[in-house]
Protein backbone atom coordinates (compact mmCIF):
# COMPACT_ATOMS: atom_id res chain seq x y z
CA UNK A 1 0.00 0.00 0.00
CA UNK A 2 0.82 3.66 -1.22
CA UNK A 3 1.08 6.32 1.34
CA UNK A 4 -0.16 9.56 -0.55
CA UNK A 5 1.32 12.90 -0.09
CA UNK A 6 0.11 15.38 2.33
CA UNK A 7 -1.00 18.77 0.70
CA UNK A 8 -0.57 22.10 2.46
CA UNK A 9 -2.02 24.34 -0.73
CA UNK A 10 -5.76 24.53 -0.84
CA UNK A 11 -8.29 27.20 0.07
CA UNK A 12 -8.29 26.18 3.86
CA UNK A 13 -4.51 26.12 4.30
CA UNK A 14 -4.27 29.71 2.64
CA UNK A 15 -4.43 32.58 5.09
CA UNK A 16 -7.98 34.51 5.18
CA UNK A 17 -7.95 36.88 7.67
CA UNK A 18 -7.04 38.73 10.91
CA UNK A 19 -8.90 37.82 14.09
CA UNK A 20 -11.91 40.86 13.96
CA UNK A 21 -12.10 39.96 10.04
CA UNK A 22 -12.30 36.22 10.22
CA UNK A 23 -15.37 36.92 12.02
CA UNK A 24 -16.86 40.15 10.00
CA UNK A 25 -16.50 37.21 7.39
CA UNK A 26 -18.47 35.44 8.43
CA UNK A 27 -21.59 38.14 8.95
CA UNK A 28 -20.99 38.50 12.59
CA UNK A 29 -22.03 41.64 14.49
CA UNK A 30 -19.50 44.58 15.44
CA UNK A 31 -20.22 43.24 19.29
CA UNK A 32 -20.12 39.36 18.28
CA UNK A 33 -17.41 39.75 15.92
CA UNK A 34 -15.10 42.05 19.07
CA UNK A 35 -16.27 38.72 21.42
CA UNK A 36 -15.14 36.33 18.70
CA UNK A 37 -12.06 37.30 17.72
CA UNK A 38 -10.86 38.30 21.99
CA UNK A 39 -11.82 34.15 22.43
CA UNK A 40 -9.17 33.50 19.41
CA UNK A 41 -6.85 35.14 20.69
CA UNK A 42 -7.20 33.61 23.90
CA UNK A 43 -6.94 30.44 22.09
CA UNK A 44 -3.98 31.44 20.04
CA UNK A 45 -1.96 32.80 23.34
CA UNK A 46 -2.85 29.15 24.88
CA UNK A 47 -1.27 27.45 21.70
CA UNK A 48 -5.04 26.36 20.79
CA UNK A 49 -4.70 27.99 16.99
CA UNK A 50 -1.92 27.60 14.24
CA UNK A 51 -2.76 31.34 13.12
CA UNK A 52 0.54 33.04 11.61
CA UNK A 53 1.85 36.33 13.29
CA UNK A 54 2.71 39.85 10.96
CA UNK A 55 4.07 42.75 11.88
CA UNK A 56 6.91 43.69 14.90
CA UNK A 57 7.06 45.11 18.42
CA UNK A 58 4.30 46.28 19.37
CA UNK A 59 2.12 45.91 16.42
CA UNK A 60 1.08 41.98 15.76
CA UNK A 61 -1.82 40.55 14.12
CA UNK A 62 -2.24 36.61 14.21
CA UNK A 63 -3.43 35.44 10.62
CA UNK A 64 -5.56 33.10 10.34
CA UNK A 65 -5.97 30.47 7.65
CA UNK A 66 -9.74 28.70 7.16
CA UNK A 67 -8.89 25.83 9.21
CA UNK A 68 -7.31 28.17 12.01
CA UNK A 69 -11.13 29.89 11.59
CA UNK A 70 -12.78 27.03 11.87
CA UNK A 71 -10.41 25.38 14.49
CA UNK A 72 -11.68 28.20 16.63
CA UNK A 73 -15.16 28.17 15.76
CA UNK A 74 -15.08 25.07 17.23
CA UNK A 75 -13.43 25.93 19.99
CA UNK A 76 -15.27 28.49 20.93
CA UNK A 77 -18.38 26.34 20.88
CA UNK A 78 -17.11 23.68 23.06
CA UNK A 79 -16.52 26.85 25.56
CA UNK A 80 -19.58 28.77 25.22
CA UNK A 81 -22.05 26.65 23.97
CA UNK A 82 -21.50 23.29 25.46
CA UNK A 83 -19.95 24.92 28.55
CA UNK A 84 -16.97 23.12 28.38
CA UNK A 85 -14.15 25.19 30.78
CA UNK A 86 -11.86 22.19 31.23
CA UNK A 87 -8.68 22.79 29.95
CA UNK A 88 -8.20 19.09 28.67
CA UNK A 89 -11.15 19.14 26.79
CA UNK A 90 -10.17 22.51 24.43
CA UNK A 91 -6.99 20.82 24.33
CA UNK A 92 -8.00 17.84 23.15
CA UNK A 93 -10.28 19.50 20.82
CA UNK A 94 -7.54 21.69 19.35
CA UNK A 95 -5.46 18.25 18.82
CA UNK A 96 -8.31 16.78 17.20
CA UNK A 97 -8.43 19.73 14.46
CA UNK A 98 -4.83 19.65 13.83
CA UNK A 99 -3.65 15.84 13.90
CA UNK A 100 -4.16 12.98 12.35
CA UNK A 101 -4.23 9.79 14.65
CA UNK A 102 -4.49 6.20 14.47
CA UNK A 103 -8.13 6.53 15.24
CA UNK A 104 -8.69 9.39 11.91
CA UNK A 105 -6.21 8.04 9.81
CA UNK A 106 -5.39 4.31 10.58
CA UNK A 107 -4.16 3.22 7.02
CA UNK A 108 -2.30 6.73 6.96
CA UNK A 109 -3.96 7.88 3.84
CA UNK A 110 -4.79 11.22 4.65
CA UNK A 111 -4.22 13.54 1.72
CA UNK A 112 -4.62 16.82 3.69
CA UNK A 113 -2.60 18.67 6.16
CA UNK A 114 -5.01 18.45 8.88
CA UNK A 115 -8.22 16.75 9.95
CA UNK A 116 -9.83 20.09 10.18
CA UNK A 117 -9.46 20.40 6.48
CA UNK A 118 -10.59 17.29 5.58
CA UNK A 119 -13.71 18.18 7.19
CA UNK A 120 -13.94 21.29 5.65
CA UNK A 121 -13.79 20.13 2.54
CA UNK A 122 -15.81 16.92 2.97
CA UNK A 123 -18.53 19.60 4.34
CA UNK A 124 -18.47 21.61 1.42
CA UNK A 125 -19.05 18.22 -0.64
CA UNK A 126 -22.51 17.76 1.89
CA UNK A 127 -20.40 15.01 4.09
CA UNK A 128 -21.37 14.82 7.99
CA UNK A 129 -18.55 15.47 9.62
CA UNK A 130 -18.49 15.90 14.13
CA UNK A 131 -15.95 16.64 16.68
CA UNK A 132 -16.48 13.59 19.41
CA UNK A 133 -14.78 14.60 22.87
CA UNK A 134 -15.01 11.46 25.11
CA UNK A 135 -14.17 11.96 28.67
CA UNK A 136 -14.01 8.76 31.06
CA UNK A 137 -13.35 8.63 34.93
CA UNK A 138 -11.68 5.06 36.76
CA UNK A 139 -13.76 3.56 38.32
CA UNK A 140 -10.58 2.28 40.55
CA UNK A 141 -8.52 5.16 41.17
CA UNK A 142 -11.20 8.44 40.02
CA UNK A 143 -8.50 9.71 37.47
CA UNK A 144 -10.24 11.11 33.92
CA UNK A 145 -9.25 10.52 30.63
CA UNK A 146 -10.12 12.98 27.55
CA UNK A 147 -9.48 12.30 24.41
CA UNK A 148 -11.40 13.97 20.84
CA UNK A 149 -11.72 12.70 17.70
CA UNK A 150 -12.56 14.98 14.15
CA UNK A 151 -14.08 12.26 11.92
CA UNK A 152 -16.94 11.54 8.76
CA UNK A 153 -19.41 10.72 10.73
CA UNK A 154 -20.65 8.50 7.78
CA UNK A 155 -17.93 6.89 7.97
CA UNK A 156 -15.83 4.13 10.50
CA UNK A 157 -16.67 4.94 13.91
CA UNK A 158 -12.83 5.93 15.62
CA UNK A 159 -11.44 3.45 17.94
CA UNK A 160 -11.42 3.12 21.58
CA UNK A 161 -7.79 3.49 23.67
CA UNK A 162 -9.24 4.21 27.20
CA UNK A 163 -7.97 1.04 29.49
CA UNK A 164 -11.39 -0.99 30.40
CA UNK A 165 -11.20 0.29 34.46
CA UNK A 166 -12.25 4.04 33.03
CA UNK A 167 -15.78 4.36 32.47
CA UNK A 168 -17.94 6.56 29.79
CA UNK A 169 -18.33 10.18 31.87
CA UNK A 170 -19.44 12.60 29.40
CA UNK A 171 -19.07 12.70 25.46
CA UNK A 172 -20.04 15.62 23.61
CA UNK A 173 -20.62 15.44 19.76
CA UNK A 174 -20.47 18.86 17.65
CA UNK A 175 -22.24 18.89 14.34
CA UNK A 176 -19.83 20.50 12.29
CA UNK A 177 -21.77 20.94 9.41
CA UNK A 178 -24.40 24.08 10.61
CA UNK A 179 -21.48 25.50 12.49
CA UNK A 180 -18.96 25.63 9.44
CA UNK A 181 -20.78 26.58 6.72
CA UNK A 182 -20.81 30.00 6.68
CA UNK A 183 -17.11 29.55 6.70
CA UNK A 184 -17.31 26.71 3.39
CA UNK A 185 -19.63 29.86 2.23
CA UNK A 186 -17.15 32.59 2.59
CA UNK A 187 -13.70 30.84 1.42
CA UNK A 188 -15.88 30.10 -1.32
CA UNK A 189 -16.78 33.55 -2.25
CA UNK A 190 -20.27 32.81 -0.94
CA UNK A 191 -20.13 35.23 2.33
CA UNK A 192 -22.97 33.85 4.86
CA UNK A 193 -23.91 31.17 2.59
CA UNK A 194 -25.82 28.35 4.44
């Protein structure tokens, strides 16, 4: 078996925007957009986001590419919508976005820089795609395990490494679909498109 290439030159791998843009993008309000782009950079400071930094001293703008976006769109839901404050969960998130593992790419196949592009453009082609964060306690010694997976959710269901003493706790699935199609829309000249 053939390994094939990984690409780093399509539309979601190309820089976009700056942090208050990415968001004005994507037909956020002045407010929204100002709340949006303070939670990326919160997320880039953490080492959440692959954005690229411009400019010196004391003028710096992180770019962002259209998986950074949509890294942190993600992100951001986990943390506001879902309520999820737990530092190993945004982590694991973030990992999920940005690696491939033996769970999203067992056969090592993956023709795309990052899982979060896949996605991307597997939504775009009207794929389900979901961000699954499982999080599971021992039963034996009360530690907790988190670990996320980006996958096609028509596809292979991703494997399970947690040792059989920790126990299902909470797992959160995120549609990413209705979450990052305004961003498909908007790399795609399509701004707000849903």
């Amino acid at each position: 078996m053939t390994t094939k290439s990984i690409v780093n030159n399509n539309k979601y791998s190309s820089p976009v925007a700056r942090g208050l843009e990415s968001h004005r993008l994507l037909g956020y309000s002045h407010d929204d957009a100002e709340k949006g782009s303070a939670r990326f950079r919160t997320f880039n400071r953490d080492g959440l986001l692959h954005s690229h930094v411009i400019g010196d001293g004391a003028v710096k703008h992180a770019v962002y590419r259209g998986c950074d976006i949509a890294a942190g769109l993600i992100l951001s839901a986990l943390n506001s919508d879902a309520g999820a404050q737990g530092r190993d969960v945004i982590r694991a998130a973030s990992l999920a976005c940005y690696g491939w593992t033996e769970f999203t790419d067992p056969d090592r196949t993956a023709t795309v820089m990052h899982p979060i592009i896949a996605a991307l453009e597997g939504i775009e082609r009207g794929e389900l795609w979901v961000l699954r964060v499982d999080v599971r306690k021992s039963d034996q010694t009360g530690k907790v395990a988190v670990r996320a997976v980006l996958y096609d959710g028509e596809g292979r269901l991703p494997g399970n490494d947690f040792q059989p003493d920790y126990l299902p706790h909470v797992t959160m699935l995120v549609h990413l679909g209705p979450l990052l199609m305004p961003l498909v829309g908007a790399v795609n000249g399509r701004i707000g498109a849903n």
